[in-house]
Protein backbone atom coordinates (compact mmCIF):
# COMPACT_ATOMS: atom_id res chain seq x y z
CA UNK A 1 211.16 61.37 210.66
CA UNK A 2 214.59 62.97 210.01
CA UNK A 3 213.38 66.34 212.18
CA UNK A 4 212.23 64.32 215.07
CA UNK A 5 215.29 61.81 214.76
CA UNK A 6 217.89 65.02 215.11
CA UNK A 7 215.61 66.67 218.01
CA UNK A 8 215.69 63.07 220.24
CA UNK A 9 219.49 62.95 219.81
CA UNK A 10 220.20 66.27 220.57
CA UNK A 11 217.76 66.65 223.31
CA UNK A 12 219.37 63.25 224.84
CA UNK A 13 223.16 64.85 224.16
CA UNK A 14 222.14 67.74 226.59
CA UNK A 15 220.52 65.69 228.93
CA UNK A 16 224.21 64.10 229.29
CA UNK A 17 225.70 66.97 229.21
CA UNK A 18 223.39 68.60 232.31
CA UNK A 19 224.30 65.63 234.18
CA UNK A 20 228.00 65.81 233.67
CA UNK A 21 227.72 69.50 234.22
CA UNK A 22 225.53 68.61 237.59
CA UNK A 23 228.35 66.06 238.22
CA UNK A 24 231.06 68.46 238.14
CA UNK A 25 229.13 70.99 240.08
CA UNK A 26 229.06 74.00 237.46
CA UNK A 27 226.69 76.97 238.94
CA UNK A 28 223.51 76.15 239.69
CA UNK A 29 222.05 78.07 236.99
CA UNK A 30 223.79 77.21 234.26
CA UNK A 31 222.73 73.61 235.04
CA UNK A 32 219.15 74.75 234.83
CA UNK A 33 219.81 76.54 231.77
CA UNK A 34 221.14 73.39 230.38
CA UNK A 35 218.16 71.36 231.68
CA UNK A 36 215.90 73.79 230.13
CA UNK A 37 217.25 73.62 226.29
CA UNK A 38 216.90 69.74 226.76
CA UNK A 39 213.67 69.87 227.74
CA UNK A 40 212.35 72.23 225.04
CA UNK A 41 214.22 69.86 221.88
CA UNK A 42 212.41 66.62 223.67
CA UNK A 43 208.98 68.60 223.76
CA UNK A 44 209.92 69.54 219.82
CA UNK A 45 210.91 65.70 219.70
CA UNK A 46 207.37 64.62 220.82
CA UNK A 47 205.55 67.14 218.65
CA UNK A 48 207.15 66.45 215.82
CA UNK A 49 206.50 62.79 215.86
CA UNK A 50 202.41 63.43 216.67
């Protein structure tokens, strides 16, 4: 529970921080690199809790 706890928190903490980055319009691919870290910890997230 702790592992999966940490990996929803963080993965929602970058999803904020893509959007703000999005927001702000940082380089395209920096956003994407940003969107693709918080979309790996929310896949670890969901395998950790099945």
């Amino acid at each position: 529970m702790p592992s999966t706890l940490m990996l929803i928190v963080l993965a929602a903490t970058l999803a904020v921080v893509t959007l703000q980055a999005w927001r702000l319009g940082n380089e395209r691919r920096d956003v994407v690199l940003l969107g693709t870290f918080s979309a790996t910890l929310g896949l670890g997230a969901v395998a950790t809790a099945v």
